[in-house]
C-alpha atoms as a PDB file:
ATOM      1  CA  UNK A   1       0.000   0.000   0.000  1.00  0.00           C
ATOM      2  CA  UNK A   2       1.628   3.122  -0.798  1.00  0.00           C
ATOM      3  CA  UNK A   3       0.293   6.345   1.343  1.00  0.00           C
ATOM      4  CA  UNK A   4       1.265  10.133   1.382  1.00  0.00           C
ATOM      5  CA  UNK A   5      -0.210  12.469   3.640  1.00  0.00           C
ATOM      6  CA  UNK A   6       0.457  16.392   2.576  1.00  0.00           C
ATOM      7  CA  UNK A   7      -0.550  19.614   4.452  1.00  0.00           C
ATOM      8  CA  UNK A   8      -3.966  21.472   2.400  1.00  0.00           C
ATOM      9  CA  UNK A   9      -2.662  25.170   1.624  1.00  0.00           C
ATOM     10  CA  UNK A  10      -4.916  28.037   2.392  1.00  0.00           C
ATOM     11  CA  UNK A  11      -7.730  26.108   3.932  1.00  0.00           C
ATOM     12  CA  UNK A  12      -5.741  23.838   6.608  1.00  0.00           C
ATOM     13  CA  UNK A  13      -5.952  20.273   7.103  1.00  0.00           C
ATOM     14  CA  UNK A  14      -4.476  17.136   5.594  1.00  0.00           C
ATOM     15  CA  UNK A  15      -4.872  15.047   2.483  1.00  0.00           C
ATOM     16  CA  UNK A  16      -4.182  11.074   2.762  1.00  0.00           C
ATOM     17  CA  UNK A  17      -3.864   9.703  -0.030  1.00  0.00           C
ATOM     18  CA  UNK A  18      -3.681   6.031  -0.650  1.00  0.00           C
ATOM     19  CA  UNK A  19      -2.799   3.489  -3.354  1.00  0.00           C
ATOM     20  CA  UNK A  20      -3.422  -0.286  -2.311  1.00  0.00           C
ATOM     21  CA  UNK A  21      -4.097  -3.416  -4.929  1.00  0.00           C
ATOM     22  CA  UNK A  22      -7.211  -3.733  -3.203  1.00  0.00           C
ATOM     23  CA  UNK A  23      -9.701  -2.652  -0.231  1.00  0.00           C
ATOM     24  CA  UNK A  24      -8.869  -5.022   2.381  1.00  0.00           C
ATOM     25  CA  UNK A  25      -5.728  -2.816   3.961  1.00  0.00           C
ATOM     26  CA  UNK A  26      -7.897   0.156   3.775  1.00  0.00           C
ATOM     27  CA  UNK A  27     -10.788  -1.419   5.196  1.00  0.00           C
ATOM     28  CA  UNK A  28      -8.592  -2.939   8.008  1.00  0.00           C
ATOM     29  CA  UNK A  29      -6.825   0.183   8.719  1.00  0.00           C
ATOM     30  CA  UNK A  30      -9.769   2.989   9.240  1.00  0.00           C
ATOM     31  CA  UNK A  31     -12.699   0.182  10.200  1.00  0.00           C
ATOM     32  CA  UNK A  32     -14.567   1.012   6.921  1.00  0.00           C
ATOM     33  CA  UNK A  33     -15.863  -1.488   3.879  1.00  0.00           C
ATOM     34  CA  UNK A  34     -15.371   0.108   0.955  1.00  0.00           C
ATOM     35  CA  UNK A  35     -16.778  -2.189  -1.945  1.00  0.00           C
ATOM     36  CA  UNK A  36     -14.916  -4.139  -4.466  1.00  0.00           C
ATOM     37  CA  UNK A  37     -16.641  -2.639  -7.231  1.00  0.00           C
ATOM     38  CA  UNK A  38     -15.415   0.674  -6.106  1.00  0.00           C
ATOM     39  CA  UNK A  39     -12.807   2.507  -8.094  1.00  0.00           C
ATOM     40  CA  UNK A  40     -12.048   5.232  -5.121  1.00  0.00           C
ATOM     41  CA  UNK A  41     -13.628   6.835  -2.345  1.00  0.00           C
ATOM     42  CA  UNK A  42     -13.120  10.007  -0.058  1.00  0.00           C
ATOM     43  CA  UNK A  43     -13.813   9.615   4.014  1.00  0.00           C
ATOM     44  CA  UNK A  44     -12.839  11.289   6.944  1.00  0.00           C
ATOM     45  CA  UNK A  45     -10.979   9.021   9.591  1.00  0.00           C
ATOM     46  CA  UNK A  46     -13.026   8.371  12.626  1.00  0.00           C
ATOM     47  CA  UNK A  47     -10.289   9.733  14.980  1.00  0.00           C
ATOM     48  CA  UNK A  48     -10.568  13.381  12.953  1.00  0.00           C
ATOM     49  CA  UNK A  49     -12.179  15.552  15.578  1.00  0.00           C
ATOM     50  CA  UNK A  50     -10.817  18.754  14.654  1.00  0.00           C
ATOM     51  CA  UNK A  51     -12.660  18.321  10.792  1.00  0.00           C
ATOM     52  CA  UNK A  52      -9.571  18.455   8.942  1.00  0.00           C
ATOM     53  CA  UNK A  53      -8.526  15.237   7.706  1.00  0.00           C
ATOM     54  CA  UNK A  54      -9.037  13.920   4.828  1.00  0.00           C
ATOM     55  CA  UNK A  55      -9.167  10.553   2.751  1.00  0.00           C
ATOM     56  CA  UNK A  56      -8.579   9.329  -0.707  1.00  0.00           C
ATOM     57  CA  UNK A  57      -8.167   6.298  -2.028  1.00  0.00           C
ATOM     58  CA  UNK A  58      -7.818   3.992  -4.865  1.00  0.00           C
ATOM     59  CA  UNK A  59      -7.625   0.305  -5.375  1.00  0.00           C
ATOM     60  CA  UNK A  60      -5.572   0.579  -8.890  1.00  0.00           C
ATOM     61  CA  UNK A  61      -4.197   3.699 -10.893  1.00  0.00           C
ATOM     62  CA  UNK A  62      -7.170   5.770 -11.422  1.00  0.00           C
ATOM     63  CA  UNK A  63      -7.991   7.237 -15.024  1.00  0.00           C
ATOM     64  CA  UNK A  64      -8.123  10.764 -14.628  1.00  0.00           C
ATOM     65  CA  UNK A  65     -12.050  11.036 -14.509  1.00  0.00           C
ATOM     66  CA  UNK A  66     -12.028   9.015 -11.076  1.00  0.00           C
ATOM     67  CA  UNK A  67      -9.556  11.196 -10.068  1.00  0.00           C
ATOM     68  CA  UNK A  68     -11.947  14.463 -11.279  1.00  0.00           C
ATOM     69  CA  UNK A  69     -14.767  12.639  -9.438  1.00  0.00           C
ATOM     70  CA  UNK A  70     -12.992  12.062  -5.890  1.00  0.00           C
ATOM     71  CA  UNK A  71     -12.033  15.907  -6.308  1.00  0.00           C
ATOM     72  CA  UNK A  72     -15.421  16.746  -6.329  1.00  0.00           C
ATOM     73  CA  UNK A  73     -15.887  14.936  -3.198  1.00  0.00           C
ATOM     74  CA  UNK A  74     -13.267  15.996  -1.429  1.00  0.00           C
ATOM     75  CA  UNK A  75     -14.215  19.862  -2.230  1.00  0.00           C
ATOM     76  CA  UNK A  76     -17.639  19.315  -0.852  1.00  0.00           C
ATOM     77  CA  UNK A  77     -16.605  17.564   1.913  1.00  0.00           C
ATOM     78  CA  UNK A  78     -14.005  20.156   2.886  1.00  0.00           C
ATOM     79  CA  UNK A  79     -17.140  23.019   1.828  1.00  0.00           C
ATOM     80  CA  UNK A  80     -19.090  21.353   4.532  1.00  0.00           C
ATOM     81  CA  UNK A  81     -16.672  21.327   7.362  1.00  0.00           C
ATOM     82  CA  UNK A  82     -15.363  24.862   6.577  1.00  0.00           C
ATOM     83  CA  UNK A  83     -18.770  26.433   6.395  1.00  0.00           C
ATOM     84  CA  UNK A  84     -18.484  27.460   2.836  1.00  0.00           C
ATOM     85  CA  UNK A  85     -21.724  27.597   1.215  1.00  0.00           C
ATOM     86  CA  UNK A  86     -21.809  26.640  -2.672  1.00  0.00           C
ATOM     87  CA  UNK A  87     -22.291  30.277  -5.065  1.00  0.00           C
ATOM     88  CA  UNK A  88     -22.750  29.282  -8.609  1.00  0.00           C
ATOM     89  CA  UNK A  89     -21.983  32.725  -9.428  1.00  0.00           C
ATOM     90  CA  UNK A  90     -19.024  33.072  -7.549  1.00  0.00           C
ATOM     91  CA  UNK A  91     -17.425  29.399  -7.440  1.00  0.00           C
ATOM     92  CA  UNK A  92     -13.727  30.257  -7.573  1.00  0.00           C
ATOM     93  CA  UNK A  93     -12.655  28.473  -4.359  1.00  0.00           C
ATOM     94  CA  UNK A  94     -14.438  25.650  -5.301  1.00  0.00           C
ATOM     95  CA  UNK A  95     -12.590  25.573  -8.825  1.00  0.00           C
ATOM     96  CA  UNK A  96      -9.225  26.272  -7.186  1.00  0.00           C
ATOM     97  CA  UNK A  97      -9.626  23.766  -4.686  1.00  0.00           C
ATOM     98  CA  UNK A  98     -10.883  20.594  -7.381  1.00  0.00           C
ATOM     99  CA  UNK A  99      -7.706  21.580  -9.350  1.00  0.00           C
ATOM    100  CA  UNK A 100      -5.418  21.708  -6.729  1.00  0.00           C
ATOM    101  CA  UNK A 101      -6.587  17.835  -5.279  1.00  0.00           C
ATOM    102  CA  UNK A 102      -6.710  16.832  -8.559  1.00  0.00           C
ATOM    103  CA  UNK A 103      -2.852  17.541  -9.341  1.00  0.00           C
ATOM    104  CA  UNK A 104      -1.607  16.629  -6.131  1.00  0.00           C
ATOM    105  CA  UNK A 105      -3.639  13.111  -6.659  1.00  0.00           C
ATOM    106  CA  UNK A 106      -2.381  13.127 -10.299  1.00  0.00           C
ATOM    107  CA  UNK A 107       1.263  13.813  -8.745  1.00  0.00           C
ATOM    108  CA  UNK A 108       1.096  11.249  -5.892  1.00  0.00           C
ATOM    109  CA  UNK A 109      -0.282   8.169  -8.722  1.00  0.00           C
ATOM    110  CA  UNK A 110       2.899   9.222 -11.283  1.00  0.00           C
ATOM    111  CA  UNK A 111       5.301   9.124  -8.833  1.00  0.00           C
END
């Protein structure tokens, strides 16, 4: 299983990211059940009570729509715990934010 947990700029909190051949280290490790037929999936450890740790992880190299798809998740879930309420007219952070998971996943897969 590789793992790499980096520091989230700006808006605080860490990113875990994880790369196993499949779910059962992941599901051992944070006392989830992902699904088999899951490609990735974005969760919050159950020992995060200060709301700033987050989860992603993949059970094979993801193509980069899964990896587009977790970024949304992992926007809305950071949205919610920061108190940031979605402005369709105004959605910069969220656009800054899906780019910025999305490289640094992109980044942590290549290498």
């Amino acid at each position: 299983m590789k793992e790499k947990t980096i520091k989230i700029p700006i808006y605080h909190g860490e990113l875990t990211m994880i790369l196993c051949s499949d779910w059962k280290a992941v599901n051992d490790k944070y006392s989830i059940e992902v699904l088999p037929n899951m490609d990735g999936v974005v969760f919050k450890p159950e020992t995060d009570s200060l709301g700033t740790e987050y989860i992603v992880a993949f059970n094979r190299p993801p193509d980069g729509s899964v990896i587009a798809h977790e970024s949304v998740h992992l926007v809305n879930l950071l949205s919610i715990d920061k108190g940031f309420r979605p402005d369709f007219y105004n959605d910069e952070h969220q656009a800054y934010l899906t780019e910025w998971f999305y490289e640094q996943i992109e980044n942590f897969i290549k290498n």
